[in-house]
Protein backbone atom coordinates (compact mmCIF):
# COMPACT_ATOMS: atom_id res chain seq x y z
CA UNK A 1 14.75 -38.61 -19.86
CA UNK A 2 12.56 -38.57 -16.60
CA UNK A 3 11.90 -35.63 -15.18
CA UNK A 4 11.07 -34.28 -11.72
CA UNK A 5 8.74 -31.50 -9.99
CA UNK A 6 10.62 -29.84 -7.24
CA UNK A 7 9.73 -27.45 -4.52
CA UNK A 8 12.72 -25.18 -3.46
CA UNK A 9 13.98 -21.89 -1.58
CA UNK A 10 16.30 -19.33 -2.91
CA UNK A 11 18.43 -17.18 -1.05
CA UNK A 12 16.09 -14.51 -0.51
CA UNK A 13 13.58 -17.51 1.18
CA UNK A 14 11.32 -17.50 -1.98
CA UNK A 15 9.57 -20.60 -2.77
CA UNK A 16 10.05 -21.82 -6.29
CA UNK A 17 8.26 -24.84 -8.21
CA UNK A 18 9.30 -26.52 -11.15
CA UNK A 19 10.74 -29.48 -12.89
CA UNK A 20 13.78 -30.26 -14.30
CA UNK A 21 14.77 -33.06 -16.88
CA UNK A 22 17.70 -35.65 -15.21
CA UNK A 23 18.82 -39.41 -15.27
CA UNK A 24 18.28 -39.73 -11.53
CA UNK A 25 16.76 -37.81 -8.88
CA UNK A 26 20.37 -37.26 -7.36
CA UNK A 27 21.53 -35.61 -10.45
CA UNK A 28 18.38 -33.41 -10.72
CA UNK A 29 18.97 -32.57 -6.65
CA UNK A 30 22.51 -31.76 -7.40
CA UNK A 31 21.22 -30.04 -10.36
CA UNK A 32 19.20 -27.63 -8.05
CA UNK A 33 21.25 -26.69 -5.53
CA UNK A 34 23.89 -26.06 -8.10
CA UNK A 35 21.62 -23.25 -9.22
CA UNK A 36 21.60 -21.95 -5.52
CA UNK A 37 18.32 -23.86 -4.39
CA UNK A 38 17.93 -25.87 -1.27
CA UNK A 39 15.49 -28.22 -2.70
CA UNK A 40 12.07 -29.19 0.36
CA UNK A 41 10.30 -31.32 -1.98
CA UNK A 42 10.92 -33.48 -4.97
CA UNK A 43 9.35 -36.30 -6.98
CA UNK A 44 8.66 -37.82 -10.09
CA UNK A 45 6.72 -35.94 -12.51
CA UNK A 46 3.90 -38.02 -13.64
CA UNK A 47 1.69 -37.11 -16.25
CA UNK A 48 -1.67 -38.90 -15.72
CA UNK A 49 -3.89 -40.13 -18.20
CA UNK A 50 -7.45 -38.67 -17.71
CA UNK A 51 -9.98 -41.44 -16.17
CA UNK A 52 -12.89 -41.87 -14.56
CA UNK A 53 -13.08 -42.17 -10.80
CA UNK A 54 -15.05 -44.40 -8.73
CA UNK A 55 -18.12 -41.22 -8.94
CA UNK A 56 -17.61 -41.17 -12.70
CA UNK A 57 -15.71 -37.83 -12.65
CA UNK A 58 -13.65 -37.00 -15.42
CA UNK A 59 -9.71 -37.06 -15.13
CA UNK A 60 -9.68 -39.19 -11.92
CA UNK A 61 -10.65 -35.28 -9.79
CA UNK A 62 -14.00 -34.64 -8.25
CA UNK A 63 -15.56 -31.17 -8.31
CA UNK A 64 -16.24 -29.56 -4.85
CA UNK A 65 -18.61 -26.75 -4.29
CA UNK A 66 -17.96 -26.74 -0.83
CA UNK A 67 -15.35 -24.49 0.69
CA UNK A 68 -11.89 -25.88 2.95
CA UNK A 69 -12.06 -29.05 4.94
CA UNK A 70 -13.02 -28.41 8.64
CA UNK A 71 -10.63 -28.57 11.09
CA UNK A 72 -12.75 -30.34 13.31
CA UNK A 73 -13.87 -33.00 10.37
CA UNK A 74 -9.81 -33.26 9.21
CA UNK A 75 -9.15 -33.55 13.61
CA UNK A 76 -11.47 -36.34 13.46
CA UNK A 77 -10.48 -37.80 10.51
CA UNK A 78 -6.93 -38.16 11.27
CA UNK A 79 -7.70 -39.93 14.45
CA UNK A 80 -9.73 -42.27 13.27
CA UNK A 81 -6.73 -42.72 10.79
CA UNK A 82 -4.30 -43.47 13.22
CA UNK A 83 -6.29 -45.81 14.69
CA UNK A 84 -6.88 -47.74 11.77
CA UNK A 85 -3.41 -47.66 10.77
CA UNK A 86 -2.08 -48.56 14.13
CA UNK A 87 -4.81 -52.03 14.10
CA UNK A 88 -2.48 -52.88 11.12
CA UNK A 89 -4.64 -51.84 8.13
CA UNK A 90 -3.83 -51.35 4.79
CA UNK A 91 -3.83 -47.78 4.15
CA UNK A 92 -5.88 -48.01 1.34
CA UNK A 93 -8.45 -49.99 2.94
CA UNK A 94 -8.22 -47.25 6.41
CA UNK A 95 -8.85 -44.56 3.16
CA UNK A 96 -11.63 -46.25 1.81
CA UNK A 97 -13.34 -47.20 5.06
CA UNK A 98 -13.35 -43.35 6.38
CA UNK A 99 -14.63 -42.42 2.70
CA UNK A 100 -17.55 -44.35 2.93
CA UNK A 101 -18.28 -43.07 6.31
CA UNK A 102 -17.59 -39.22 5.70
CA UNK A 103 -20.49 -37.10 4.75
CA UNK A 104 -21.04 -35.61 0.96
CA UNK A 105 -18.25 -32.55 1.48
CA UNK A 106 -14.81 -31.24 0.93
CA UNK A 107 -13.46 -34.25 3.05
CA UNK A 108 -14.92 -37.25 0.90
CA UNK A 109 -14.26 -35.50 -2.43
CA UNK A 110 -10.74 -35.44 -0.73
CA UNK A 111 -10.47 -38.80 0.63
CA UNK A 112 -11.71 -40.05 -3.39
CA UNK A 113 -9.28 -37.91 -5.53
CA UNK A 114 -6.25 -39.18 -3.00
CA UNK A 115 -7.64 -42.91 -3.06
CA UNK A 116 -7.10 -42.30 -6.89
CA UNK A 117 -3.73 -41.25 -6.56
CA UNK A 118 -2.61 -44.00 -4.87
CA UNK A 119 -4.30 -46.56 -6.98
CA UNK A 120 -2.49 -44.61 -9.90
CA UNK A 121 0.81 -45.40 -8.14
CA UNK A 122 1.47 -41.94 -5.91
CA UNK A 123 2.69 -42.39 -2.24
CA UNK A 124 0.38 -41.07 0.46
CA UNK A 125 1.90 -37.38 0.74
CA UNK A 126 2.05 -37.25 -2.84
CA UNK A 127 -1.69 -38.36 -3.14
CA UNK A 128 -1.96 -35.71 -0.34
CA UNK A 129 -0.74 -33.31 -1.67
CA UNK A 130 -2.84 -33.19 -4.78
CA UNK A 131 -5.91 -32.14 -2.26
CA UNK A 132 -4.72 -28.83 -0.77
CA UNK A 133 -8.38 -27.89 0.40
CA UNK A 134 -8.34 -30.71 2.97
CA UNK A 135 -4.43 -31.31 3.66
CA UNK A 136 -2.07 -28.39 3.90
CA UNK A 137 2.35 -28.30 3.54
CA UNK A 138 2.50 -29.08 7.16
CA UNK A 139 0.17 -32.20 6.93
CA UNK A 140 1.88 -33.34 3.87
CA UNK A 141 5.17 -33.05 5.06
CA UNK A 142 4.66 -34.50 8.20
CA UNK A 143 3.04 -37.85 6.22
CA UNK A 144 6.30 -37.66 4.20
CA UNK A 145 8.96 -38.00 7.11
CA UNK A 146 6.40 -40.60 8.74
CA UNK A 147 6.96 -42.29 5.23
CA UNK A 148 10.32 -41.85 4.95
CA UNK A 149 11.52 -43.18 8.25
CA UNK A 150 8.86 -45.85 8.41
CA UNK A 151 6.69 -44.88 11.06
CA UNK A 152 3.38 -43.30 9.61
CA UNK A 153 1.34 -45.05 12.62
CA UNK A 154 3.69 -42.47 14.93
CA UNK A 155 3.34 -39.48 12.73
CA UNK A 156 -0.32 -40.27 12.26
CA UNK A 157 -0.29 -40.15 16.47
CA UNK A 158 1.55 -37.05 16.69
CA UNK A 159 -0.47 -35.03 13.77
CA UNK A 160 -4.09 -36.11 15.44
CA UNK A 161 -1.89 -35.00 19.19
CA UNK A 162 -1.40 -31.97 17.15
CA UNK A 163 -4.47 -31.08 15.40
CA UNK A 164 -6.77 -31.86 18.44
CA UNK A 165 -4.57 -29.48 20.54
CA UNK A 166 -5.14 -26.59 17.94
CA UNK A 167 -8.84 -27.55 17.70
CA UNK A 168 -9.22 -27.66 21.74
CA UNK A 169 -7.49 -23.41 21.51
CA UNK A 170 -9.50 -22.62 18.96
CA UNK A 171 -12.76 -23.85 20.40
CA UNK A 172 -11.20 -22.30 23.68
CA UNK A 173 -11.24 -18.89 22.39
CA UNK A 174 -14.51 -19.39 20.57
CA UNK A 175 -16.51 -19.98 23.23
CA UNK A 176 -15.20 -17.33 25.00
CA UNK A 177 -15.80 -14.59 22.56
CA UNK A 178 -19.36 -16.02 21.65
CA UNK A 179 -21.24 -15.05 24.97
CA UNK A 180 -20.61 -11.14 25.02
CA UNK A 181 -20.62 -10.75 21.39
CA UNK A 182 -24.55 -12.44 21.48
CA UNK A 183 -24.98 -10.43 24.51
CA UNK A 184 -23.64 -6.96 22.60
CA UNK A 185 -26.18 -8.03 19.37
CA UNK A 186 -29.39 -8.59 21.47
CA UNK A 187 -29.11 -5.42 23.50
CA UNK A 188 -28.20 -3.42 20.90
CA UNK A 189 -31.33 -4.74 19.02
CA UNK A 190 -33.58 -4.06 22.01
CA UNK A 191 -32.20 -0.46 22.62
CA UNK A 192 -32.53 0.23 18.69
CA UNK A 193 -36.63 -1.14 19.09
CA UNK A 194 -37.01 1.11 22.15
CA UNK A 195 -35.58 4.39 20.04
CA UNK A 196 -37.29 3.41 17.19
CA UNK A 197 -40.74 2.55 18.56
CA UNK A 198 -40.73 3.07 21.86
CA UNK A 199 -39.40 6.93 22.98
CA UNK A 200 -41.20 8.60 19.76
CA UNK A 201 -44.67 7.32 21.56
CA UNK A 202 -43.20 9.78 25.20
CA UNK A 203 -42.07 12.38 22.88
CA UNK A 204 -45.98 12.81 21.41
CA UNK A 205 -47.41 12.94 24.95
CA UNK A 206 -43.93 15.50 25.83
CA UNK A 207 -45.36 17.45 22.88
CA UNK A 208 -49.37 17.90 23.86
CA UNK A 209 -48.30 18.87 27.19
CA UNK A 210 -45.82 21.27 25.82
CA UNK A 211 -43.28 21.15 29.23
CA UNK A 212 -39.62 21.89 30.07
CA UNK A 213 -37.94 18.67 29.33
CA UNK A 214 -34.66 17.92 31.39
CA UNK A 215 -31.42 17.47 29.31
CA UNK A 216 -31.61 13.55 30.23
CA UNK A 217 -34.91 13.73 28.34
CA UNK A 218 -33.82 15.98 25.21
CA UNK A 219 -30.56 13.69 24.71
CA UNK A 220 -32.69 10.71 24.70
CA UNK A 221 -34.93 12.08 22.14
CA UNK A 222 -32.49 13.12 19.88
CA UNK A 223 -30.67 9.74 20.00
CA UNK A 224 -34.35 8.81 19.00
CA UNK A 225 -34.94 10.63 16.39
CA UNK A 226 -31.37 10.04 14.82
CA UNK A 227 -32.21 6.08 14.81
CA UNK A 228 -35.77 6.58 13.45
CA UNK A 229 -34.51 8.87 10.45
CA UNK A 230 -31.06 6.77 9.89
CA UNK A 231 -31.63 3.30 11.32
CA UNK A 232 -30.50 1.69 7.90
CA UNK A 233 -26.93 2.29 9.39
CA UNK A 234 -27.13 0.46 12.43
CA UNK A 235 -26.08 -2.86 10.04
CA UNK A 236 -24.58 -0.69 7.72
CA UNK A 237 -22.01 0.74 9.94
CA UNK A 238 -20.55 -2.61 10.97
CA UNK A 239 -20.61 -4.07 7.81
CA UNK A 240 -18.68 -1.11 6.25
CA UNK A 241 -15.90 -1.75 9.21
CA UNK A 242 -15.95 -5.38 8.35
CA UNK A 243 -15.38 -4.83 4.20
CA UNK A 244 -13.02 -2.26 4.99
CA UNK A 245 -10.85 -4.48 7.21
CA UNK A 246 -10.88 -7.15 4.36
CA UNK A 247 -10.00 -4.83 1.75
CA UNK A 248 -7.00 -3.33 3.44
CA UNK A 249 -5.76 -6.76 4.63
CA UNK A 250 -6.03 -8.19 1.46
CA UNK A 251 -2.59 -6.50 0.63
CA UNK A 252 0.59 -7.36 2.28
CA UNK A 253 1.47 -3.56 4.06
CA UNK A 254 -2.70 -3.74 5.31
CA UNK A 255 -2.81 -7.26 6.30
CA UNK A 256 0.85 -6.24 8.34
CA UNK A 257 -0.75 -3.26 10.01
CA UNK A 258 -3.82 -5.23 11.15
CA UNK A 259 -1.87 -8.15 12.71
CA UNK A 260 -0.06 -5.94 14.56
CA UNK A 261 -2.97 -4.12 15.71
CA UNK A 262 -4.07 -6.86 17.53
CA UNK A 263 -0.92 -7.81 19.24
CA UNK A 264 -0.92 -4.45 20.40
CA UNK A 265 -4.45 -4.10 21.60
CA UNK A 266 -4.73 -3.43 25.26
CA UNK A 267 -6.14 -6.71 27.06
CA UNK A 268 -6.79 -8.46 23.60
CA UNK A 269 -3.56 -7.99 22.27
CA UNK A 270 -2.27 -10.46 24.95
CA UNK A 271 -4.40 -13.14 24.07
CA UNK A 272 -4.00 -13.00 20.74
CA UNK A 273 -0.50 -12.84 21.03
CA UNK A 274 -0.47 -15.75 23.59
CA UNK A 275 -2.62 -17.75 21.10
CA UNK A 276 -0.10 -17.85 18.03
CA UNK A 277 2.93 -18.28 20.35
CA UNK A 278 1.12 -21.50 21.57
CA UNK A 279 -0.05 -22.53 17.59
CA UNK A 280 3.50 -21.61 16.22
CA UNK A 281 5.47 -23.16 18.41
CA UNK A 282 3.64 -26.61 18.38
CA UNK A 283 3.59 -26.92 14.95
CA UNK A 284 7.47 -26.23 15.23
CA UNK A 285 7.84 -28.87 17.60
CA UNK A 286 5.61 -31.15 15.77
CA UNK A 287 7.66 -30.59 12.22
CA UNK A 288 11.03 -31.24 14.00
CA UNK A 289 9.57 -34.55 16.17
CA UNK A 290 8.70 -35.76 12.59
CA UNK A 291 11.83 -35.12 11.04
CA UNK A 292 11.42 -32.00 8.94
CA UNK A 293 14.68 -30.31 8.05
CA UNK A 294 14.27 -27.57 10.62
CA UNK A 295 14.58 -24.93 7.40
CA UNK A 296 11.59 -26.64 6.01
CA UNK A 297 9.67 -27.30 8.91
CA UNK A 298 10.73 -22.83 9.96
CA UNK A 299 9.42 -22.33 6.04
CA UNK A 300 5.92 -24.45 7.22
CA UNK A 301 5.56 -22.44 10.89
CA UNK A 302 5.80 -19.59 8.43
CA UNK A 303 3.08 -20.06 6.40
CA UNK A 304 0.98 -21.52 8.74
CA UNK A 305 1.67 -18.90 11.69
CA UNK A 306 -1.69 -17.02 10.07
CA UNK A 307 -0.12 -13.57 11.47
CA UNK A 308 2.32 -11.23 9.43
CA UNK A 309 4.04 -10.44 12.16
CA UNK A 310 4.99 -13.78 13.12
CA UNK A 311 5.82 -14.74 9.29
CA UNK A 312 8.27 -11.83 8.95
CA UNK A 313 10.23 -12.96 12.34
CA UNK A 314 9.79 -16.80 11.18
CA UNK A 315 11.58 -15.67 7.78
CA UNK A 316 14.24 -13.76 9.75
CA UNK A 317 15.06 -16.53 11.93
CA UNK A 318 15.39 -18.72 8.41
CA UNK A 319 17.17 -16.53 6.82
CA UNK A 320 19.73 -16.23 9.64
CA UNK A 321 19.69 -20.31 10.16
CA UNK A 322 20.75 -20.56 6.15
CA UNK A 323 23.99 -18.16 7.13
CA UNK A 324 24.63 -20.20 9.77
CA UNK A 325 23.21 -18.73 13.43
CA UNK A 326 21.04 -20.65 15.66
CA UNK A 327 17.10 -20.26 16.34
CA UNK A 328 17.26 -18.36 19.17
CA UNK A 329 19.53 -15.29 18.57
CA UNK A 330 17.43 -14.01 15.46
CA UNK A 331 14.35 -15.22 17.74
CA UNK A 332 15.07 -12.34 19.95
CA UNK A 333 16.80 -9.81 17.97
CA UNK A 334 13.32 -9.93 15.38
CA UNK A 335 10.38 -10.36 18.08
CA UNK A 336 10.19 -6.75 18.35
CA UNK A 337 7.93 -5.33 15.41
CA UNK A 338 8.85 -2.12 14.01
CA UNK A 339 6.90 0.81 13.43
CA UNK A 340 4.21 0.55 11.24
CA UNK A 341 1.73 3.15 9.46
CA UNK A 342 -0.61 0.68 9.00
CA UNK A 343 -1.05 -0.20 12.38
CA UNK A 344 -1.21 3.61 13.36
CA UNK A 345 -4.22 3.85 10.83
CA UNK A 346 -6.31 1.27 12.59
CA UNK A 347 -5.46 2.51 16.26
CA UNK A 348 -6.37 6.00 15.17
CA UNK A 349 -9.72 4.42 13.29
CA UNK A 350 -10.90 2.02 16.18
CA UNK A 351 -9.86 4.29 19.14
CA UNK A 352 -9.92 7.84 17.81
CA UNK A 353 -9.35 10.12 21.38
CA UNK A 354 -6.19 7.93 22.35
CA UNK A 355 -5.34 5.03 19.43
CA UNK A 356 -2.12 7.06 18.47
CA UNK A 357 -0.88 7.02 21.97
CA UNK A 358 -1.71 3.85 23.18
CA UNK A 359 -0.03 2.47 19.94
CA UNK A 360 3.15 4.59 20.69
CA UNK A 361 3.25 3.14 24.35
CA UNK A 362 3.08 -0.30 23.12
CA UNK A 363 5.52 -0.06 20.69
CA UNK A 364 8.60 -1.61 22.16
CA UNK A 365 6.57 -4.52 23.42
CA UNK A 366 7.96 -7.81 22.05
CA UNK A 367 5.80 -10.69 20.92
CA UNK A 368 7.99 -13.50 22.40
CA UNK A 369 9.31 -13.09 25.66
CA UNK A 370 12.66 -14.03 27.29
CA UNK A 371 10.46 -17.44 28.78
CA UNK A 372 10.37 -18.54 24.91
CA UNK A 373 14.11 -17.64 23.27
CA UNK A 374 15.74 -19.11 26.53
CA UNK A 375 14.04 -21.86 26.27
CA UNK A 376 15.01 -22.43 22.98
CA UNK A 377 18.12 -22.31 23.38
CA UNK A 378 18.88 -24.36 26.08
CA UNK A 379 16.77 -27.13 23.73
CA UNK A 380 19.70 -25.97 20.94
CA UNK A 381 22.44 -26.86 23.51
CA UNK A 382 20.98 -29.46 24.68
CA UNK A 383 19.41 -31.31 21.48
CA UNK A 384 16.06 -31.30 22.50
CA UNK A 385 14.81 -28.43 21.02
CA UNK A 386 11.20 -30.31 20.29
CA UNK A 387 10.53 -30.67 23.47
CA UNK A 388 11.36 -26.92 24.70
CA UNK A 389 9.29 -25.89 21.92
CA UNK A 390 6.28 -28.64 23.04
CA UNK A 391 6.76 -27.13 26.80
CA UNK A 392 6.96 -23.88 25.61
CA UNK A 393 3.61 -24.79 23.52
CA UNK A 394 1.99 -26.21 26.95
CA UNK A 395 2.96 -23.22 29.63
CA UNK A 396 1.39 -21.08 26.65
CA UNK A 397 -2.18 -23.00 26.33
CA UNK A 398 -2.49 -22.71 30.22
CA UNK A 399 -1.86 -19.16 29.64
CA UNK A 400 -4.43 -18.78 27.36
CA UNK A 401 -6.83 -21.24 29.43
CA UNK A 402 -5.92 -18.50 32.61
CA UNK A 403 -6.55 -15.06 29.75
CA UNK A 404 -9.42 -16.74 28.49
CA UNK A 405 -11.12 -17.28 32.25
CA UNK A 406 -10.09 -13.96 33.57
CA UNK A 407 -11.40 -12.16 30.45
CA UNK A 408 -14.55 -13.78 30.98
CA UNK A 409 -14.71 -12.35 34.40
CA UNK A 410 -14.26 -9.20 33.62
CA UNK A 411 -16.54 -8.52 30.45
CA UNK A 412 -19.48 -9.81 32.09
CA UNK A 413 -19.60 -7.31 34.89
CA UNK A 414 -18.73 -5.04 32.46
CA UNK A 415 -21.17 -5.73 30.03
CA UNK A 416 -23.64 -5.56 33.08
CA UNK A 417 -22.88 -2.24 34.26
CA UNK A 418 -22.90 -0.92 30.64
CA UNK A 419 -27.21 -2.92 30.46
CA UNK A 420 -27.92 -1.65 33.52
CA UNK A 421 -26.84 1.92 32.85
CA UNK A 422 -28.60 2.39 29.85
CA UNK A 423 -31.87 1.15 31.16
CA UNK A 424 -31.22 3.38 33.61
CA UNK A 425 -30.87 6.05 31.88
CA UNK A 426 -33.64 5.90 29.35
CA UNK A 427 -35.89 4.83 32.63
CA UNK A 428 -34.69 8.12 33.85
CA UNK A 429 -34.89 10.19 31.07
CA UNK A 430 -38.58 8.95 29.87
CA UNK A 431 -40.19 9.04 33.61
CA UNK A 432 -38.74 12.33 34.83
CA UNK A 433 -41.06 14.69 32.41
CA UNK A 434 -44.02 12.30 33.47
CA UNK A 435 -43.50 12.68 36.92
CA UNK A 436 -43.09 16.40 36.74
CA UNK A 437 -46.61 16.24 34.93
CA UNK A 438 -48.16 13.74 37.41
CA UNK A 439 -47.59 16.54 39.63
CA UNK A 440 -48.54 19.60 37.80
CA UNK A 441 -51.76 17.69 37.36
CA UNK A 442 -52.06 16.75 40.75
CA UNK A 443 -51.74 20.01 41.98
C-alpha cells in the first residue's frame, strides 16, 4: 500500500509530520483530518535509492560547509528564474543554466541536490523542499500554488516582487545603522589610545611638578589609569553583552522578553516595530495572492515574522480563524503584548536609572495600529484582503524610508556633540594644569 508524508496542524496550532499508509491520497487526507488534523502539505513518500550526483556525491545530496543561502544571492536567483521561465524554458534547463553560473556555495549545492530531485521524478516544491538552507516553507509553498494553478511564471514574478522588496528594507536599515556604529568603534578606539598612551605621559610631568590639579584633571586621570590597568575589558565588556543576549534568547521566555524589548525601545522601538509590520504583512499578502489557504499561509507569516511577539499574535489570530472569527478582530484584541519579566530584565540591564519606568510607560502601546486592523477588514468585506495587506505593506516601507532618514538626522548631530565634548574635555582637563604651570614659571 502507498504511503504518504504529511505536514499538519492540530488544534492547539502544533505542526505535526508524518506518514500514513492509504490506497489514495484522498483516503489518507480524510484519514487525517479524521484524527483532528487540517492537513498543509502532503505527498507521496518516496524512498530513494542512493546515487551518485552529477559531483559524484553519494546518495544524490551534496555536502555544504557553507552556512544559509543569501538573501541577496536567493533575490537574484529567483529573478533570473522568472525570467527564464517566463522566455518559455524548460525548468530544468532555467535550473541547470543558473547552476552553472552560481558560484561554489550554499546556492549551487542547492540548485544540484533539487536538479536531482526532479530528474528522480519530484515536482519543483517537492525538489524544493528537500533544500531548506536555500528555500524556506514560504518559498516552497508559494512554488506549490504556482504549480497547482498553473502559473509558476506569475508566482515566480510575485516571489522575486517579494524578495527584492524585503532585500531593498533590509539593506535600508543596514545602511543606516552602519555609519554611527563605525563612527561609535573608531572614537572609542581613539579615546581608549589617548587614556592608554597618551594622558599617563601629562600625568608624569603633573607628578615632577607636584601642583594642585583641577577636578577636570583628576577625573581624567583616573579614567586613565582605570583603562591602562583594565583595558582587556573594553572588548570584553561588549562581547559579554553580546553572549549573554544569545544565551537568554536562545529559550522561548528570553527570546520573548528581548523582542519585546525592542518594540518598546524609545525611538528604536518604532522602527523596529515598523519594520516587521511591513515584512509580515507582505509575506501575508504574497501567500494569499498565491493561493495559500489563508491558515497556512497565517502558519508561514508565523514562522517567518522572526519576532516572538508577532508569532504569538499570528498564532492567536489562527487559532481564532480555525473557530471561526475573521483576521481582524483577534488582530486587535492580541496586538497588545502583555507584561513580561523578561522584558523588565533587559530594560533594567540596558538602562539601569530609568529602564523599569520607561518599560512601564510603554506598556499599553500596541504593535499594530488601528491604520492596519481597519484596513484589514475592510479587505475581509470587501474580498481583497491581499491588496489591503500589500498597501498596508507599502504605507509601512515609506514609513520606515521617513524613520530611517529622520534617525539619521538626528544621531549624527548627536554623535557630534558627544566627539566634540569629549575632546573638549580631555583638551581641557590636560591643558589647564599646564597653563597654570606656564604661569608659575613665567612669573
Amino acid at each position: 500500500m502507498p504511503q504518504f508524508k504529511f505536514e499538519a496542524i492540530d488544534p492547539q496550532g502544533k505542526e505535526i509530520k508524518d506518514i500514513i499508509e492509504a490506497a489514495t491520497e484522498e483516503e489518507a487526507q480524510a484519514t487525517i483530518r479524521h484524527m483532528g488534523l487540517h492537513v498543509t502539505k502532503i505527498a507521496v513518500y518516496k524512498e530513494r535509492k542512493g546515487k551518485t550526483d552529477k559531483k559524484g556525491s553519494a546518495g544524490g545530496k551534496t555536502f555544504s560547509l557553507f552556512g544559509k543561502v543569501k538573501s541577496k544571492n536567493l533575490t537574484v536567483f529567483t529573478r533570473q528564474l522568472s525570467i527564464l521561465q517566463d522566455a518559455g524554458l524548460p525548468i530544468l534547463r532555467s535550473l541547470n543554466i543558473l547552476m552553472n553560473q552560481a558560484k561554489p556555495g550554499a546556492l549551487r549545492n542547492s540548485l544540484i541536490d533539487t536538479i536531482n530531485e526532479i530528474e528522480s521524478g519530484s515536482s519543483l516544491s517537492e525538489a524544493m523542499a528537500k533544500s531548506p538552507k536555500a528555500f524556506n516553507r514560504l518559498y516552497v509553498n508559494m512554488i506549490k500554488a504556482g504549480e497547482a494553478g498553473g502559473a509558476l511564471e506569475t508566482i515566480l514574478q510575485r516571489l522575486a516582487d517579494f524578495l527584492e522588496s524585503s532585500e531593498s528594507l533590509k539593506q535600508r536599515i543596514k545602511s543606516a545603522l552602519t555609519y554611527p556604529i563605525c563612527v561609535v568603534v573608531f572614537a572609542t578606539g581613539i579615546l581608549a589610545f589617548i587614556m592608554y598612551a597618551i594622558v599617563p605621559k601629562f600625568e608624569a610631568i603633573f607628578d615632577d611638578f607636584d601642583t594642585d590639579l583641577p577636578a577636570m584633571t583628576i577625573l581624567l586621570i583616573a579614567i586613565s589609569q582605570y583603562v591602562v590597568k583594565y583595558w582587556f575589558l573594553l572588548p570584553l565588556i561588549p562581547f559579554s553583552i553580546w553572549l549573554m543576549v544569545r544565551l537568554t534568547t536562545s529559550f522561548a521566555f528570553g527570546r520573548f522578553g528581548w523582542h519585546l524589548f525592542l518594540l518598546k525601545l524609545p525611538v528604536f522601538g518604532t522602527l523596529v516595530e515598523k519594520t516587521t509590520v511591513a515584512r509580515t504583512t507582505r509575506t501575508l499578502g504574497t501567500l494569499v495572492t498565491s493561493g495559500v489557504p489563508i491558515l497556512e499561509a497565517l502558519h508561514i507569516t508565523r514562522e517567518t515574522s522572526n519576532n516572538a511577539v508577532f508569532e504569538k499574535m499570528y498564532q492567536k489570530i489562527l487559532e481564532a480563524i480555525r473557530d471561526g472569527d475573521t483576521i481582524a478582530n483577534p488582530m486587535k484584541q492580541h496586538s497588545t503584548p502583555p507584561f513580561h519579566l523578561g522584558a523588565l530584565f533587559y530594560f533594567t540591564f540596558f538602562i539601569p536609572v530609568a529602564g523599569a519606568l520607561v518599560y512601564l510607560l510603554r506598556l499599553r502601546g500596541r504593535i499594530l495600529d488601528d491604520m492596519v486592523v481597519n484596513m484589514v477588514d475592510v479587505g475581509e468585506e470587501t474580498g481583497e484582503l491581499d491588496t489591503m495587506l500589500y498597501k498596508v505593506a507599502d504605507t509601512y516601507d515609506e514609513a520606515v524610508r521617513v524613520a530611517t532618514d529622520a534617525l539619521m538626522s538626528l544621531i549624527e548631530p548627536l554623535l557630534v556633540m558627544f566627539l566634540g565634548g569629549m575632546v573638549g574635555f580631555i583638551v581641557i582637563a590636560l591643558f589647564m594644569p599646564l597653563i597654570k604651570l606656564i604661569t608659575t614659571l613665567s612669573a
